[in-house]
PDB file of N, CA and C in Angstrom:
ATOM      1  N   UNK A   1     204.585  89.696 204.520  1.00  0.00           N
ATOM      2  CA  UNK A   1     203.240  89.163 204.638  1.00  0.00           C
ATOM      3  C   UNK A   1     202.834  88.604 203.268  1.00  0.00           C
ATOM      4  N   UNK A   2     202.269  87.272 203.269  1.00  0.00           N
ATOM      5  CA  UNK A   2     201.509  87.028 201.903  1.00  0.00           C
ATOM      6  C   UNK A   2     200.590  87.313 201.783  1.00  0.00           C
ATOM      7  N   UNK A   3     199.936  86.913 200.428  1.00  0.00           N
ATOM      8  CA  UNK A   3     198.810  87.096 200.668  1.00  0.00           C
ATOM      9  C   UNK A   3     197.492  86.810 200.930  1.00  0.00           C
ATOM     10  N   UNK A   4     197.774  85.536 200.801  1.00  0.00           N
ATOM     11  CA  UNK A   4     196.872  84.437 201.574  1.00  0.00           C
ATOM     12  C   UNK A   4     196.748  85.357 203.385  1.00  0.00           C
ATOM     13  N   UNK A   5     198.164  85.898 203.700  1.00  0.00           N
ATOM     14  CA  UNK A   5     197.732  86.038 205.257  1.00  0.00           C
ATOM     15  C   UNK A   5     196.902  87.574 205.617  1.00  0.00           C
ATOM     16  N   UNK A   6     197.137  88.469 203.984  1.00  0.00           N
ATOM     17  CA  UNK A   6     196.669  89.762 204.149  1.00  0.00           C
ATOM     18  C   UNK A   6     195.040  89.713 204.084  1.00  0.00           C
ATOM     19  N   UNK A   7     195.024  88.300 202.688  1.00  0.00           N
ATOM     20  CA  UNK A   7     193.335  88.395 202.610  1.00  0.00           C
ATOM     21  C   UNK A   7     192.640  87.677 203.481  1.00  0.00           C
ATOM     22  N   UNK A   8     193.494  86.946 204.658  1.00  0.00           N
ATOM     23  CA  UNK A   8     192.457  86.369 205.750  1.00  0.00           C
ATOM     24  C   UNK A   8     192.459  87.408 207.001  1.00  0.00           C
ATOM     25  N   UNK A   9     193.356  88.150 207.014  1.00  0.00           N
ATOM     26  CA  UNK A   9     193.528  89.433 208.084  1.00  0.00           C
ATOM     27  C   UNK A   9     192.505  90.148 207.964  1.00  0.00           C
ATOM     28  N   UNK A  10     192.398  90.584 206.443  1.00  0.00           N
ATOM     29  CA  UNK A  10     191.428  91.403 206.381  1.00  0.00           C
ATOM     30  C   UNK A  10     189.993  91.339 205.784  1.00  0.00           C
ATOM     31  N   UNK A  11     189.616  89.731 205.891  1.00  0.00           N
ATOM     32  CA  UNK A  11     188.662  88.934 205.698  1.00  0.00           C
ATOM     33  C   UNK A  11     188.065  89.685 204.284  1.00  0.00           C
ATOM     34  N   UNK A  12     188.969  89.710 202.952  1.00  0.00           N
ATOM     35  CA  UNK A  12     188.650  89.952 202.168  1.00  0.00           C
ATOM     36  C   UNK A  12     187.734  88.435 200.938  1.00  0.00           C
ATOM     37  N   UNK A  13     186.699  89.123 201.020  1.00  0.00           N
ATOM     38  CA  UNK A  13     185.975  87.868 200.287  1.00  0.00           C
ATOM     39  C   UNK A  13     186.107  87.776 199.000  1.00  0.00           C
ATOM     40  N   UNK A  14     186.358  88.954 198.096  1.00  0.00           N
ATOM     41  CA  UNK A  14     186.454  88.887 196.256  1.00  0.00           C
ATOM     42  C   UNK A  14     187.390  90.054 196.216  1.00  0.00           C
ATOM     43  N   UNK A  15     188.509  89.630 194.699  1.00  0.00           N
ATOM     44  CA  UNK A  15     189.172  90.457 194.194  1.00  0.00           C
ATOM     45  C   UNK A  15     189.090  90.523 193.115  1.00  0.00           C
ATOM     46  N   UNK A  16     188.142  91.290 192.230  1.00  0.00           N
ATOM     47  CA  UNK A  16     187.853  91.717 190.964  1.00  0.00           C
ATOM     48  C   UNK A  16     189.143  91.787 190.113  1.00  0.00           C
ATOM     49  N   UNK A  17     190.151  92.540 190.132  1.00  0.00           N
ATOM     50  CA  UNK A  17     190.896  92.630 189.787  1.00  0.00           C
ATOM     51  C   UNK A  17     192.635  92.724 190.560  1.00  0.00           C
ATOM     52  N   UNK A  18     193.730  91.801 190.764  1.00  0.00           N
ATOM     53  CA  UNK A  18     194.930  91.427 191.638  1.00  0.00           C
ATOM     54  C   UNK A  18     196.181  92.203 190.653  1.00  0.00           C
ATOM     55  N   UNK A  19     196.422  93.518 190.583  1.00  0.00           N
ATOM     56  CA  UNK A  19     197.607  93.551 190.507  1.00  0.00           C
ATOM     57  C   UNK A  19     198.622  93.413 190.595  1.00  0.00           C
ATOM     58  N   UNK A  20     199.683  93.056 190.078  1.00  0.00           N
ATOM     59  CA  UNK A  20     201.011  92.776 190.882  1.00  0.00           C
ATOM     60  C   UNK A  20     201.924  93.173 189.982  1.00  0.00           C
ATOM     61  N   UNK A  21     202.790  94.186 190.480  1.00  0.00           N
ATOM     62  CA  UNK A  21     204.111  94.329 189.980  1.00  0.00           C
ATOM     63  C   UNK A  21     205.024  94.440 190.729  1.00  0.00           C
ATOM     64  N   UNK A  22     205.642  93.479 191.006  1.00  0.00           N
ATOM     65  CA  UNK A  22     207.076  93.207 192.053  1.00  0.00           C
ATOM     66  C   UNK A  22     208.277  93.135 191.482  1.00  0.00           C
ATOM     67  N   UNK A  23     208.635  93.276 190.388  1.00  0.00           N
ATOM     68  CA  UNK A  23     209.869  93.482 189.657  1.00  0.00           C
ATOM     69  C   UNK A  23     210.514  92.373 189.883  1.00  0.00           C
ATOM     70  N   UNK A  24     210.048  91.269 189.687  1.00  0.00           N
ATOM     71  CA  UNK A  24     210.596  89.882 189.265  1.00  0.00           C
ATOM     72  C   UNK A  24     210.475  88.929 190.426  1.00  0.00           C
ATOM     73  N   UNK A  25     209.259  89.290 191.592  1.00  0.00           N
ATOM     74  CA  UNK A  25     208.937  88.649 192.431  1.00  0.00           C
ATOM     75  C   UNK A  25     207.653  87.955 192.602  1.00  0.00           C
ATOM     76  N   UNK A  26     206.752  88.380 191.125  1.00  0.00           N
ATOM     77  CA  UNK A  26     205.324  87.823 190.544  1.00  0.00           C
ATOM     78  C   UNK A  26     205.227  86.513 190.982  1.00  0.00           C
ATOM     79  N   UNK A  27     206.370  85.382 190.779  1.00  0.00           N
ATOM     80  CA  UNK A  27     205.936  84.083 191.131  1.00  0.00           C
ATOM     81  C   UNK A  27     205.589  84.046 192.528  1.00  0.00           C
ATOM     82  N   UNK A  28     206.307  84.505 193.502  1.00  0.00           N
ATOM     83  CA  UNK A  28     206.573  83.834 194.591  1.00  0.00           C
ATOM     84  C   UNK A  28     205.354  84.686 195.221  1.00  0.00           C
ATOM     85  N   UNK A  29     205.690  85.344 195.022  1.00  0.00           N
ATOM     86  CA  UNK A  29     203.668  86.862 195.194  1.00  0.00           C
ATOM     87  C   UNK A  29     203.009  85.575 195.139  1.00  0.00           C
ATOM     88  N   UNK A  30     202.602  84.837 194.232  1.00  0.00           N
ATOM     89  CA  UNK A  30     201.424  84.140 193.790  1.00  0.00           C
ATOM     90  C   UNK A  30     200.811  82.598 194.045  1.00  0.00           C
ATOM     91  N   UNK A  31     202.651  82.038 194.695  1.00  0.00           N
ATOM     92  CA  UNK A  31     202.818  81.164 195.619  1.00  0.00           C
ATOM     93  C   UNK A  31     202.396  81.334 196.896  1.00  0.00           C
ATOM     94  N   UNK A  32     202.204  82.396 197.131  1.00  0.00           N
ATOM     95  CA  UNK A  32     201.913  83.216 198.624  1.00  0.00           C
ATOM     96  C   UNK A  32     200.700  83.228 198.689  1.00  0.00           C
ATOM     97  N   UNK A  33     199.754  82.561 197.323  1.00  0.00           N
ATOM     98  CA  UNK A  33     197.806  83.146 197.376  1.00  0.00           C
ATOM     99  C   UNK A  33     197.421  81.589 197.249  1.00  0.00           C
ATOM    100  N   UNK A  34     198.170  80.957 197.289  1.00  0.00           N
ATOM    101  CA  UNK A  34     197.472  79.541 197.365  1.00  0.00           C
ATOM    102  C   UNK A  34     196.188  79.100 197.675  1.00  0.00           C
ATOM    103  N   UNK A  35     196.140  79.571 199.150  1.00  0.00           N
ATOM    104  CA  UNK A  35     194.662  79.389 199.573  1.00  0.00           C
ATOM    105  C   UNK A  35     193.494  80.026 199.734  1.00  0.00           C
ATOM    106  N   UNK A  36     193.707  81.041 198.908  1.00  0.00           N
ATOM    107  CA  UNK A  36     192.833  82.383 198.562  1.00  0.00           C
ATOM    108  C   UNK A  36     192.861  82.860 197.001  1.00  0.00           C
ATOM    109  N   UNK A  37     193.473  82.204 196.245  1.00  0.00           N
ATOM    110  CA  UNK A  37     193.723  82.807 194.508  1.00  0.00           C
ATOM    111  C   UNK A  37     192.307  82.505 193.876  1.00  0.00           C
ATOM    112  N   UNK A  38     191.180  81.411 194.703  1.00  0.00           N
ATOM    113  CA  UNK A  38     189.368  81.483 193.631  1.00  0.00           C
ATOM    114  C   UNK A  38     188.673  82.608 194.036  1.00  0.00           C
ATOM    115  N   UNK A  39     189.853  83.439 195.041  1.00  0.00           N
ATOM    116  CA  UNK A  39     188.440  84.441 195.362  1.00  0.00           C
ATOM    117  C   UNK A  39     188.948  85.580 194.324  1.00  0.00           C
ATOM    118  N   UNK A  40     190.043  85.968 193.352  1.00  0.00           N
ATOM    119  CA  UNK A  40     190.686  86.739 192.549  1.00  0.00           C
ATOM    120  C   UNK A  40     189.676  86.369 190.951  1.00  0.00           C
ATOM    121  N   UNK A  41     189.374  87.470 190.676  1.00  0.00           N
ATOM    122  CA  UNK A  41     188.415  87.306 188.691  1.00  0.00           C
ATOM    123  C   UNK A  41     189.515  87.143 187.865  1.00  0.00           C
ATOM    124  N   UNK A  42     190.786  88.629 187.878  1.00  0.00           N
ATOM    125  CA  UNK A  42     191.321  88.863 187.404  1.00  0.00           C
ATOM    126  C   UNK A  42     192.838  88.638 188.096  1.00  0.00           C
ATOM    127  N   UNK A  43     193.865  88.192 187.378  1.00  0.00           N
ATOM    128  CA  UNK A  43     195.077  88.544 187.837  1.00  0.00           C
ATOM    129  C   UNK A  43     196.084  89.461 186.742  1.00  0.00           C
ATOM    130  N   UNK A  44     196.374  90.454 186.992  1.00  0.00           N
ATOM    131  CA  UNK A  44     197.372  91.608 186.414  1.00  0.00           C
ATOM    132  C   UNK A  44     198.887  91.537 186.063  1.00  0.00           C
ATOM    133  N   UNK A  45     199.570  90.913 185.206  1.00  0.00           N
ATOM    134  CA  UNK A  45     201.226  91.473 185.817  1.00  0.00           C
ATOM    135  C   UNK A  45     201.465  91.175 184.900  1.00  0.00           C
ATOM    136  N   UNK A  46     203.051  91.526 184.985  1.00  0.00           N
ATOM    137  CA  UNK A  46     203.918  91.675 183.974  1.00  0.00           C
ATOM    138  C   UNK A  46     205.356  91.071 183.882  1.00  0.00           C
ATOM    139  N   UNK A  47     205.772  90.336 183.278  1.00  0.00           N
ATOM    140  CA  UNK A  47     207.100  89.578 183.087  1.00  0.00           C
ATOM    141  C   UNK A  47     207.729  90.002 181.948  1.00  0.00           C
ATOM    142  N   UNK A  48     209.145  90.180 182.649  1.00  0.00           N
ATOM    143  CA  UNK A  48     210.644  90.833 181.672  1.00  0.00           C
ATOM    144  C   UNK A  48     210.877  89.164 181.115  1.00  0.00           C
ATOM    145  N   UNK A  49     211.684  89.129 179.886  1.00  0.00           N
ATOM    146  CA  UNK A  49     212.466  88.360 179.403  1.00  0.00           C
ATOM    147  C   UNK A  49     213.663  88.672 179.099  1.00  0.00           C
ATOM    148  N   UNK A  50     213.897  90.217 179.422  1.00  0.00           N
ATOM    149  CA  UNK A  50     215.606  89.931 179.602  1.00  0.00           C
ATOM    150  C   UNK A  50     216.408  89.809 180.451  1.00  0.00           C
ATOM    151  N   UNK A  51     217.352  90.120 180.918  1.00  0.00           N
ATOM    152  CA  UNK A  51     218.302  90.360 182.053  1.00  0.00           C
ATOM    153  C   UNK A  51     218.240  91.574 182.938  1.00  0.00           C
ATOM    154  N   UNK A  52     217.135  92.690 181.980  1.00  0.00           N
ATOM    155  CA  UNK A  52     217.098  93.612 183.316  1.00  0.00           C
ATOM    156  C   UNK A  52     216.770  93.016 184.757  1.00  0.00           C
ATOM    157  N   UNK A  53     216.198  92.012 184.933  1.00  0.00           N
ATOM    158  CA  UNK A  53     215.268  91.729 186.306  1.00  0.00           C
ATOM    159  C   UNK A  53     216.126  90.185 186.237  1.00  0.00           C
ATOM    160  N   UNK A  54     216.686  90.017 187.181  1.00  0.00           N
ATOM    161  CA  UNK A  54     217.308  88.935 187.802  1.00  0.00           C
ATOM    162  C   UNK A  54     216.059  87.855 188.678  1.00  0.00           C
ATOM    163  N   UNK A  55     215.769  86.456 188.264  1.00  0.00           N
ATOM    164  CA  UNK A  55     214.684  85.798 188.680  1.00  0.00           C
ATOM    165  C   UNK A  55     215.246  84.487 189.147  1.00  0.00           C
ATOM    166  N   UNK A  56     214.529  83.722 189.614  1.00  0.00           N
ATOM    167  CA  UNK A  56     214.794  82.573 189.930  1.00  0.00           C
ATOM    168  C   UNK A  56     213.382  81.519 188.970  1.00  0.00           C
ATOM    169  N   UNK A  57     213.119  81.576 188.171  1.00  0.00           N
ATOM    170  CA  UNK A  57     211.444  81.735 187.879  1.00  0.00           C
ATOM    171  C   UNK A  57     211.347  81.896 186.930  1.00  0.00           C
ATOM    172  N   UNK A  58     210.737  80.859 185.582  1.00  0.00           N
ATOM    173  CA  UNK A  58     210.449  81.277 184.091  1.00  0.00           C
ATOM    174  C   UNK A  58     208.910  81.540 184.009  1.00  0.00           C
ATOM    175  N   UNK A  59     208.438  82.304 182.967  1.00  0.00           N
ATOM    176  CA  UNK A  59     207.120  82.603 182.909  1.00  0.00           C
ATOM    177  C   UNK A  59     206.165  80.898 182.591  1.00  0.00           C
ATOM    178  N   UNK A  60     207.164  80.135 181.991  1.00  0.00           N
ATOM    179  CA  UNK A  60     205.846  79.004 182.149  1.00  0.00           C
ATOM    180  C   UNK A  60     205.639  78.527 184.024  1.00  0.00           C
ATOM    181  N   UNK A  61     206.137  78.730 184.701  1.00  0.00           N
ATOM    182  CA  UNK A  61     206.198  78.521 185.952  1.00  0.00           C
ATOM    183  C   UNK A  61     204.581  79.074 186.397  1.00  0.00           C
ATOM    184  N   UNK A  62     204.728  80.643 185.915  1.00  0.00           N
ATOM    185  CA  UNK A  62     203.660  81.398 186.466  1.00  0.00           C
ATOM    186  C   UNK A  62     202.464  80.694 185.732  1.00  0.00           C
ATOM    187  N   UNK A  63     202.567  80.698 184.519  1.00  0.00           N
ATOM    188  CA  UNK A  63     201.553  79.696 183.585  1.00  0.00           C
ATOM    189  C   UNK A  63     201.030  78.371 183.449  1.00  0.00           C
ATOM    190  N   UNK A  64     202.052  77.589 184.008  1.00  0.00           N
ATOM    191  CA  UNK A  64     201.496  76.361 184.692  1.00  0.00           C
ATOM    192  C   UNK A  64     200.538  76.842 185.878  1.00  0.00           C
ATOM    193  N   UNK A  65     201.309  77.818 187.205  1.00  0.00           N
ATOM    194  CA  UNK A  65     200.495  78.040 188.407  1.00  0.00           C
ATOM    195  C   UNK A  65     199.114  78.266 188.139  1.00  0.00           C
ATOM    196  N   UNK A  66     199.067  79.206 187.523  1.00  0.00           N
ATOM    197  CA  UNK A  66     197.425  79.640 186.980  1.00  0.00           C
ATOM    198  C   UNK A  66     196.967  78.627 186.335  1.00  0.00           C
ATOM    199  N   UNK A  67     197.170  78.060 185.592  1.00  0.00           N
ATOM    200  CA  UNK A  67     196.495  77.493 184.942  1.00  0.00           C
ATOM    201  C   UNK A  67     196.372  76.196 185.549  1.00  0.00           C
ATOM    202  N   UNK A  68     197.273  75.730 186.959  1.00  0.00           N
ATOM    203  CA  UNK A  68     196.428  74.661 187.896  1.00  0.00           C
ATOM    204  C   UNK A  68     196.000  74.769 188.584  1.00  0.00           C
ATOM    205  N   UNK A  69     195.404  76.556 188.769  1.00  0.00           N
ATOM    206  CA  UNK A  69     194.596  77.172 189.542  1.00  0.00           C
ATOM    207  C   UNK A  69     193.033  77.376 188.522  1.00  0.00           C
ATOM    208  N   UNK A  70     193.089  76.899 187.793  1.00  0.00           N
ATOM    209  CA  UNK A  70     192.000  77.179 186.893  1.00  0.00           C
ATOM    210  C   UNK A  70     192.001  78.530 186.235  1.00  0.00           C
ATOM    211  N   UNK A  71     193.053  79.247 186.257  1.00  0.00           N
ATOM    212  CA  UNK A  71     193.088  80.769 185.620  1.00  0.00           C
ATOM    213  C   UNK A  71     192.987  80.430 183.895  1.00  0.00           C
ATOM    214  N   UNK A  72     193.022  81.362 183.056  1.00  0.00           N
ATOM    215  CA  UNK A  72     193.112  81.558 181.617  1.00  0.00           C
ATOM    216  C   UNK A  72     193.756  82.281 180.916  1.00  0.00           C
ATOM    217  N   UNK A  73     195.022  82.640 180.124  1.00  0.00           N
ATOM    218  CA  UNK A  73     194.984  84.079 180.092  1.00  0.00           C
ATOM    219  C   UNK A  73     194.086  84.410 178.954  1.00  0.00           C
ATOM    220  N   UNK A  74     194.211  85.939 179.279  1.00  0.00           N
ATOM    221  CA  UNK A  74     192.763  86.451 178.020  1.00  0.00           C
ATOM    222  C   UNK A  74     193.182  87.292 177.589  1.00  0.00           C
ATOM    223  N   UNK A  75     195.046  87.922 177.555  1.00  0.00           N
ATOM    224  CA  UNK A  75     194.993  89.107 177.157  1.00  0.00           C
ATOM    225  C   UNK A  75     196.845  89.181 177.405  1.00  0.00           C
ATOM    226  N   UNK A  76     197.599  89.260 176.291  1.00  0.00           N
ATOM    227  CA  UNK A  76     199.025  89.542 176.417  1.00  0.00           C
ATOM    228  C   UNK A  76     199.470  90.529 175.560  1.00  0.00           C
ATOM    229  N   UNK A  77     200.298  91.431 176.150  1.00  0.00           N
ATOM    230  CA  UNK A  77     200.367  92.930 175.190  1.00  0.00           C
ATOM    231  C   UNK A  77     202.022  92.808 175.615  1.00  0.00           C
ATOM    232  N   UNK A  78     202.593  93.270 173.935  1.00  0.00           N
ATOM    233  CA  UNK A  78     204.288  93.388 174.341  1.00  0.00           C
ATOM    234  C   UNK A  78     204.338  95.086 174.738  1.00  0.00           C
ATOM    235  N   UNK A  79     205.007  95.085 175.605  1.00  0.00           N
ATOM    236  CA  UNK A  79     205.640  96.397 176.530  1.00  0.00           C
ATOM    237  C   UNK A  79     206.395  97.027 175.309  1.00  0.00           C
ATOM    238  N   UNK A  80     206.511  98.319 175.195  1.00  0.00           N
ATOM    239  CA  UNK A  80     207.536  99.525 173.987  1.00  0.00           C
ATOM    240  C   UNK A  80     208.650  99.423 174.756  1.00  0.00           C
ATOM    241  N   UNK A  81     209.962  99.331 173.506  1.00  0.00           N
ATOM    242  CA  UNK A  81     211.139  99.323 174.065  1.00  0.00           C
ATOM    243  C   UNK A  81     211.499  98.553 174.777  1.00  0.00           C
ATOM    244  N   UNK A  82     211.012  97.129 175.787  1.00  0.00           N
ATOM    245  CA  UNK A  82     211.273  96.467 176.142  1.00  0.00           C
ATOM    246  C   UNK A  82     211.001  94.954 175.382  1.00  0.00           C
ATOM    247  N   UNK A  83     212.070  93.917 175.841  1.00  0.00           N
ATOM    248  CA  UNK A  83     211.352  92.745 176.090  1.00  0.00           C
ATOM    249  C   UNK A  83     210.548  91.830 177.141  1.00  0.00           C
ATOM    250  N   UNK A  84     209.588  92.668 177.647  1.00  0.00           N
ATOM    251  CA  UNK A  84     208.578  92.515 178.462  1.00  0.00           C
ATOM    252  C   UNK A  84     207.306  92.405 178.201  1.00  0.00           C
ATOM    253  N   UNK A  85     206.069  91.954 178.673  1.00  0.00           N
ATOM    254  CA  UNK A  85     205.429  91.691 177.946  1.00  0.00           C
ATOM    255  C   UNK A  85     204.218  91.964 179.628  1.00  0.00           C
ATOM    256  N   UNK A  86     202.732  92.596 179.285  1.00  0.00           N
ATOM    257  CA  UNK A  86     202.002  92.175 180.569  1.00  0.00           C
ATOM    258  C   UNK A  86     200.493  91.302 180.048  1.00  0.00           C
ATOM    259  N   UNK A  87     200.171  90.695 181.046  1.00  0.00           N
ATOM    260  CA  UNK A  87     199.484  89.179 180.978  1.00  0.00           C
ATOM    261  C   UNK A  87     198.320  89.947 181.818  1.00  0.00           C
ATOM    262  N   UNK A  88     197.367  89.359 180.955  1.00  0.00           N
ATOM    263  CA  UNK A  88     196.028  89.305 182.269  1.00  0.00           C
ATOM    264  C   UNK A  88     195.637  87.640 182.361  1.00  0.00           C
ATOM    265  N   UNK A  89     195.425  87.240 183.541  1.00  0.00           N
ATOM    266  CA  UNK A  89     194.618  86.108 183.608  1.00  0.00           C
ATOM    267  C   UNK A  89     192.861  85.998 184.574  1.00  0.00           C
ATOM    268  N   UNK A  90     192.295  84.855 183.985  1.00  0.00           N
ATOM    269  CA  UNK A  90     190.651  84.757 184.399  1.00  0.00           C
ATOM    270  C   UNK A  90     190.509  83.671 185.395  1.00  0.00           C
ATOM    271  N   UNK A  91     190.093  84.002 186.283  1.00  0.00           N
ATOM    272  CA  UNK A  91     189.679  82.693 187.146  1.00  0.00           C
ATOM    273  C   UNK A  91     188.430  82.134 186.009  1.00  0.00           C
ATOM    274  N   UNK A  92     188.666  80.519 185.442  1.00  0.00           N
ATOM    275  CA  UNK A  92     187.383  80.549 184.697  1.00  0.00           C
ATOM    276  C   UNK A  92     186.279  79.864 185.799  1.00  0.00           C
ATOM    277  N   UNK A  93     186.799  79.856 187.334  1.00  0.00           N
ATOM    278  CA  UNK A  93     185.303  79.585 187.747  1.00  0.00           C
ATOM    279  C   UNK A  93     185.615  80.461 189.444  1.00  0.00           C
ATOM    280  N   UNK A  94     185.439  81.658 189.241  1.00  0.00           N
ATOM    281  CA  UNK A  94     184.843  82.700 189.866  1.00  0.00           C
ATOM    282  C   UNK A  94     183.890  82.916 189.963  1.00  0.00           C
ATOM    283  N   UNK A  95     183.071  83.083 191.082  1.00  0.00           N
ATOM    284  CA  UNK A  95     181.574  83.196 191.370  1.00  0.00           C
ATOM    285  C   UNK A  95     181.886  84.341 192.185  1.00  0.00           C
ATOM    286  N   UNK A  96     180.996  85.378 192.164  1.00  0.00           N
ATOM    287  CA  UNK A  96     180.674  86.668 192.518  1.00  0.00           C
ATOM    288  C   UNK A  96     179.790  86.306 193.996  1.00  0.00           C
ATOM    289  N   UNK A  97     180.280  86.597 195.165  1.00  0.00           N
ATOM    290  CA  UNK A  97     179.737  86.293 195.959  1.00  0.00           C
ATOM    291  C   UNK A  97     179.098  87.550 196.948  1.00  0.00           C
ATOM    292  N   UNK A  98     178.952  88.935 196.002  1.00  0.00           N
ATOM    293  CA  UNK A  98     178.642  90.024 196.591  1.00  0.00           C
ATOM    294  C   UNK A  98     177.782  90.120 197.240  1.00  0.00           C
TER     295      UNK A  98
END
């Protein structure tokens, strides 16, 4: 299921904050929100740069996506012991429709 089809199933109107950790399946997760990613504030995750996690998918991929989704990031922290790194991004035009 994506998630475009989970958040119209479950007629979810705002997601404050979208976690995702799929262990090297973040892009295609996010390809899957196409027609639902302005109702997300925040998006959560985290991308390896080494070979632990086998991808089809470079992080500018995810960074172009967002960012021709109008996202921002606002926040990148390197992971201990790894070369991984986790990302927050901003919808910069999210409207609170509570």
């Amino acid at each position: 299921m994506t998630l475009d089809s989970f958040v119209e199933r479950f007629n979810i109107k705002k997601i404050d904050l979208l976690k995702i950790d799929t262990e090297g399946y973040e892009y295609k997760v996010l390809r899957g929100f196409k027609r639902n990613i302005k109702k997300a504030k925040l998006i959560y995750f985290e991308h390896h740069y080494d070979d632990m996690i086998i991808k089809d998918y470079k992080f500018s991929d995810i960074h172009k996506f967002l960012k021709d989704n109008n996202f921002s990031m606002i926040k990148k922290t390197k992971m201990i012991f790894r070369k991984s790194f986790e990302y927050v991004y901003e919808n910069k035009n999210f409207i609170n429709y509570s």
